[in-house]
C-alpha atoms as a PDB file:
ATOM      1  CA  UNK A   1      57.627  98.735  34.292  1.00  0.00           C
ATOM      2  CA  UNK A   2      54.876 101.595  34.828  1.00  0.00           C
ATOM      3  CA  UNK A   3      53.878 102.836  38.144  1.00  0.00           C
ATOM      4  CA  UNK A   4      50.223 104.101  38.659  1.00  0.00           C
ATOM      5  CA  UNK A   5      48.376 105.368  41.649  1.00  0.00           C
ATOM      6  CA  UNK A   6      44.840 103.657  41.704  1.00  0.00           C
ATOM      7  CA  UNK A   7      42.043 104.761  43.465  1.00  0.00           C
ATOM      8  CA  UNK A   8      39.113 102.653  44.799  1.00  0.00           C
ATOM      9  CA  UNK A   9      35.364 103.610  44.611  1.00  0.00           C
ATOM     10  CA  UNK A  10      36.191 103.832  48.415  1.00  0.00           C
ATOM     11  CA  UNK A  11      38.474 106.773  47.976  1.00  0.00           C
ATOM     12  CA  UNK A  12      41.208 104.095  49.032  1.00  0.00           C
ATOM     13  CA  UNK A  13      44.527 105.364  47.131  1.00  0.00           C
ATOM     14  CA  UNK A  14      48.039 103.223  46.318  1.00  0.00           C
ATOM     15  CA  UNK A  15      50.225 102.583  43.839  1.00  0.00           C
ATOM     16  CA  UNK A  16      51.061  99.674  41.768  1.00  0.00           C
ATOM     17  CA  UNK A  17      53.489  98.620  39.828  1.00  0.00           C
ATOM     18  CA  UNK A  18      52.252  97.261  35.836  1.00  0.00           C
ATOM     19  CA  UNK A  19      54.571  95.636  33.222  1.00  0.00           C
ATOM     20  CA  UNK A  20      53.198  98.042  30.774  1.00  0.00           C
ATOM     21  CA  UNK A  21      49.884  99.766  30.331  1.00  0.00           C
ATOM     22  CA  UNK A  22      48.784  97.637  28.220  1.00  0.00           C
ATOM     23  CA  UNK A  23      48.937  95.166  30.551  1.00  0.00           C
ATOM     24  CA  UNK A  24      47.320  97.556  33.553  1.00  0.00           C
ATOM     25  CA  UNK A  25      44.810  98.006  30.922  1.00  0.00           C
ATOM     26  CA  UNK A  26      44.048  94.034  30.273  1.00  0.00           C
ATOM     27  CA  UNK A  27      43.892  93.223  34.423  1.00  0.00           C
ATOM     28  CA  UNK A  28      41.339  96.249  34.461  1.00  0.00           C
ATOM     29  CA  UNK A  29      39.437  95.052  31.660  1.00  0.00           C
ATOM     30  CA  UNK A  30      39.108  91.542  33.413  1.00  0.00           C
ATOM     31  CA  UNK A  31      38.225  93.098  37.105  1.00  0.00           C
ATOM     32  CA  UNK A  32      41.491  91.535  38.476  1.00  0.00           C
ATOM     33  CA  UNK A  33      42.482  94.774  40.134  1.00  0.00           C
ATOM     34  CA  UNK A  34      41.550  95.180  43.681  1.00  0.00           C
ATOM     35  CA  UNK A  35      41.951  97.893  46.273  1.00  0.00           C
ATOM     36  CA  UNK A  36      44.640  96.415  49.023  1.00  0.00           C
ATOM     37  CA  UNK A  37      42.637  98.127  51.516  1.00  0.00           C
ATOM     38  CA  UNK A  38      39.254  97.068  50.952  1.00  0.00           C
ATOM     39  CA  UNK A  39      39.561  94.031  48.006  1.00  0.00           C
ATOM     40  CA  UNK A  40      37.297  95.813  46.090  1.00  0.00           C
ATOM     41  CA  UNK A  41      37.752  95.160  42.146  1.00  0.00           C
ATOM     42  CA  UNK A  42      36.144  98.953  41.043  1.00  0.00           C
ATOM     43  CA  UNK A  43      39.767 100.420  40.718  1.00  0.00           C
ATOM     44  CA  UNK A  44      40.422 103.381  38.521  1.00  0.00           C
ATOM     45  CA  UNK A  45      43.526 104.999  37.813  1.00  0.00           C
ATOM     46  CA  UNK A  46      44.422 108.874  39.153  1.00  0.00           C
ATOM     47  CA  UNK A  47      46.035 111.723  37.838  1.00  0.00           C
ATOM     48  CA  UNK A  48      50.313 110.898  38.527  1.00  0.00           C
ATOM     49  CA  UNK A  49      52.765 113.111  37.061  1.00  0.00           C
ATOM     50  CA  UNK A  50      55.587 111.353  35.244  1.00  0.00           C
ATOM     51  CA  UNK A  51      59.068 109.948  36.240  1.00  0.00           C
ATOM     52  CA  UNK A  52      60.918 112.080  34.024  1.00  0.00           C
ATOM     53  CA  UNK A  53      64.948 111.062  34.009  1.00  0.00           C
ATOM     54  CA  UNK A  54      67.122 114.312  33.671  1.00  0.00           C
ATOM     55  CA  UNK A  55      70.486 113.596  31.638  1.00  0.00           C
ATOM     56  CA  UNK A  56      72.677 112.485  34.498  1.00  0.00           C
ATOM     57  CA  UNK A  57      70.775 109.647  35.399  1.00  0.00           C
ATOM     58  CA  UNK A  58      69.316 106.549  32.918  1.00  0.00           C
ATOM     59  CA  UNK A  59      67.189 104.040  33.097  1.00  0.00           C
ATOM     60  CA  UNK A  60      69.549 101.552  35.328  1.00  0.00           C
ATOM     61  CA  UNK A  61      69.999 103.888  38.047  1.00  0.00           C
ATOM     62  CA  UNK A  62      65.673 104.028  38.006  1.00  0.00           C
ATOM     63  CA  UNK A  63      65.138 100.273  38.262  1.00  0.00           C
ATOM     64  CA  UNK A  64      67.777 100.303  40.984  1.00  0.00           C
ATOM     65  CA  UNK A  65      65.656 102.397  43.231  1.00  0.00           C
ATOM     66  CA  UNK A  66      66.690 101.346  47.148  1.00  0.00           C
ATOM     67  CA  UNK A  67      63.051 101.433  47.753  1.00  0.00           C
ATOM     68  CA  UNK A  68      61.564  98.934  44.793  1.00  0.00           C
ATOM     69  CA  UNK A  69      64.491  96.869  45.554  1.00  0.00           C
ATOM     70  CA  UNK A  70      63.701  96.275  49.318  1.00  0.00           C
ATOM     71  CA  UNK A  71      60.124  96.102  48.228  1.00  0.00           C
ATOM     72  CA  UNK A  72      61.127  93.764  46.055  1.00  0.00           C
ATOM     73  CA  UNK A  73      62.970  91.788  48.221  1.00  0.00           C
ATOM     74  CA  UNK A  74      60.223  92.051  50.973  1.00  0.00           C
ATOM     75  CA  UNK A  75      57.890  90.441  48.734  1.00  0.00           C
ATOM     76  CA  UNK A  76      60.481  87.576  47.244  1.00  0.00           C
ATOM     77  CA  UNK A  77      60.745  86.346  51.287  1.00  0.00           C
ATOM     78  CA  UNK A  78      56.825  86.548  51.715  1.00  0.00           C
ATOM     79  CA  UNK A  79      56.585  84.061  49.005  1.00  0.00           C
ATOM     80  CA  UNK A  80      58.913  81.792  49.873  1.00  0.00           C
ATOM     81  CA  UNK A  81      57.467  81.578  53.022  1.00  0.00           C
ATOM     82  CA  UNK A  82      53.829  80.597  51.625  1.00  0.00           C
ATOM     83  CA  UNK A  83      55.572  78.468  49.502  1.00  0.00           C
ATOM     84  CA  UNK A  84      57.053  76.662  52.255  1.00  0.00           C
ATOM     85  CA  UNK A  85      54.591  76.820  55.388  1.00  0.00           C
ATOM     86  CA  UNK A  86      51.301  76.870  52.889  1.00  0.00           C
ATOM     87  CA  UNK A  87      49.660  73.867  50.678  1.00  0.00           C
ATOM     88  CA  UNK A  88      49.019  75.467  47.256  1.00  0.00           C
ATOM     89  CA  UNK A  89      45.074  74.342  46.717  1.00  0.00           C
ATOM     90  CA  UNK A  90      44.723  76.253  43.067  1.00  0.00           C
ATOM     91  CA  UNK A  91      41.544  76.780  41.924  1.00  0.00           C
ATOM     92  CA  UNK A  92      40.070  75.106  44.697  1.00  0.00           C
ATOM     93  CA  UNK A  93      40.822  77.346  47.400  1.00  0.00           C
ATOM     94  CA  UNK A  94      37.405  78.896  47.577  1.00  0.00           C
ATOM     95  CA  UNK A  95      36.000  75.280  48.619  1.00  0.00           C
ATOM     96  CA  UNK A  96      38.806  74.678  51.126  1.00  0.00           C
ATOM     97  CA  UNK A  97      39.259  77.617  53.016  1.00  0.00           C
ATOM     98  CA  UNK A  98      35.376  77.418  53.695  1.00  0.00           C
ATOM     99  CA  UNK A  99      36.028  73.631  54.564  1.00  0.00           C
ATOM    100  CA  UNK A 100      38.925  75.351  57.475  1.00  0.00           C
ATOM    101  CA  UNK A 101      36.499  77.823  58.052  1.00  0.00           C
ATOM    102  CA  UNK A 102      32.847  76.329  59.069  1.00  0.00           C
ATOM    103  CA  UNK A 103      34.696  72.928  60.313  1.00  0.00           C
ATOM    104  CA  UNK A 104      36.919  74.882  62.799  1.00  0.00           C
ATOM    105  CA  UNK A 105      40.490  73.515  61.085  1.00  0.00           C
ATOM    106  CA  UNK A 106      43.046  74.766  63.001  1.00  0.00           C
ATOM    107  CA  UNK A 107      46.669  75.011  61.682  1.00  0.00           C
ATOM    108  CA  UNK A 108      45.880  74.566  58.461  1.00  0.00           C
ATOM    109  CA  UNK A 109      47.702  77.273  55.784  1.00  0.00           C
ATOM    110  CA  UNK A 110      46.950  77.176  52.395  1.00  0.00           C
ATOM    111  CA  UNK A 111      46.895  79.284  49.656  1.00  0.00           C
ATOM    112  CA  UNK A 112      45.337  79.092  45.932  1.00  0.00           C
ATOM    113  CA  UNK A 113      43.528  81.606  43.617  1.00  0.00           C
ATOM    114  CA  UNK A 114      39.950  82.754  43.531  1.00  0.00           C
ATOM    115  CA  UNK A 115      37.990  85.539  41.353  1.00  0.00           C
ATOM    116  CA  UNK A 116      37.097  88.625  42.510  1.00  0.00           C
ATOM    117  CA  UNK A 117      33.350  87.612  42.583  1.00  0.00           C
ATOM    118  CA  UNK A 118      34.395  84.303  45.048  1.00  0.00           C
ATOM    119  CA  UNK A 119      36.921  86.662  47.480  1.00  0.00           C
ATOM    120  CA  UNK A 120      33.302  89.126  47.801  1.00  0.00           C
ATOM    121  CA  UNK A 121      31.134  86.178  48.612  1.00  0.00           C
ATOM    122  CA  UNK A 122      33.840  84.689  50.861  1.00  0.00           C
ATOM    123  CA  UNK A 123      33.954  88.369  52.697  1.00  0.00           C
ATOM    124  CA  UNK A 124      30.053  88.572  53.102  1.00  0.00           C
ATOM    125  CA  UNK A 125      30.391  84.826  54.925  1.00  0.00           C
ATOM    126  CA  UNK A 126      32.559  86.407  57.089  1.00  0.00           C
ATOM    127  CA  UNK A 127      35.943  84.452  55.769  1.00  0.00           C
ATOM    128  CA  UNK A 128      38.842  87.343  56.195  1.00  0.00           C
ATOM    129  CA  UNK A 129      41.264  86.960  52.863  1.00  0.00           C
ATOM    130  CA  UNK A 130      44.652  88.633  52.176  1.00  0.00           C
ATOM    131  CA  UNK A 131      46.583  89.403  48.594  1.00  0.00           C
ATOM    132  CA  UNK A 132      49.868  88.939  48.343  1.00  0.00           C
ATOM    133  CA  UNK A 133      51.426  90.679  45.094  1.00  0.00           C
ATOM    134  CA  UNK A 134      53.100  87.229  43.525  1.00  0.00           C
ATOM    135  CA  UNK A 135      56.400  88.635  41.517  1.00  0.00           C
ATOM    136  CA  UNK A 136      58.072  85.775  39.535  1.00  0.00           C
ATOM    137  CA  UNK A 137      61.296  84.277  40.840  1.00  0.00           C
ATOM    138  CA  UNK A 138      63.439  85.708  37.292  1.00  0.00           C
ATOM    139  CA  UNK A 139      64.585  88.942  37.399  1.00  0.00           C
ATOM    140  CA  UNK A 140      62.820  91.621  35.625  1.00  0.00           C
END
């Protein structure tokens, strides 16, 4: 795993996590990087200096970080939650949280995927959206 700090064309700065940069660079390439302050999907990466492991530590004691792990963790409940409480609408989700949305649906949680194009025009309507980071359920 590679960690980068990203930078919006908002000035908005995080981190995030990659498998690999090859991987940070195919999500770039396809605009599926957004800032988690302001969704938008024109993300670059900044300047980081490197996690460089000194001889009395290796790579185990890195991954075993307290901090990713609660993260971690943190996230793993999240899901399961949605997965629970939410109905999982796919691809559709675009059309259905406008149908909750202009038909005044309340109680109704669901959760699905949309572009980055769809989550702009669903912001301009006025329809508030939040990303979850969705880690698998294996261990990495």
């Amino acid at each position: 795993m590679i960690k980068y700090l990203l930078k919006c064309k908002n000035k908005h700065e995080f981190e995030s996590w990659f498998l690999n940069s090859k991987e940070y660079e195919k999500l770039e390439q396809k605009n599926l990087i957004e800032c988690i302050f302001c969704q938008t999907s024109e993300v670059t990466k900044s300047i980081m200096s490197p996690n460089v492991v000194g001889k009395k530590y290796n790579h185990d004691d890195i991954i075993k970080n307290k901090e990713f792990i609660k993260i971690k963790k943190d996230l793993k409940k999240m899901k399961n939650f949605v997965e629970k409480n939410f109905d999982f609408v796919g691809s559709r989700f675009p059309k259905e949280v406008r149908k909750i949305y202009y038909d005044n649906i309340k109680n109704k949680n669901i959760y699905g995927t949309a572009s980055p194009k769809e989550r702009d025009e669903l912001k301009e309507e006025g329809i508030e959206l939040t990303t979850i980071p969705w880690i698998k359920d294996k261990e990495n």
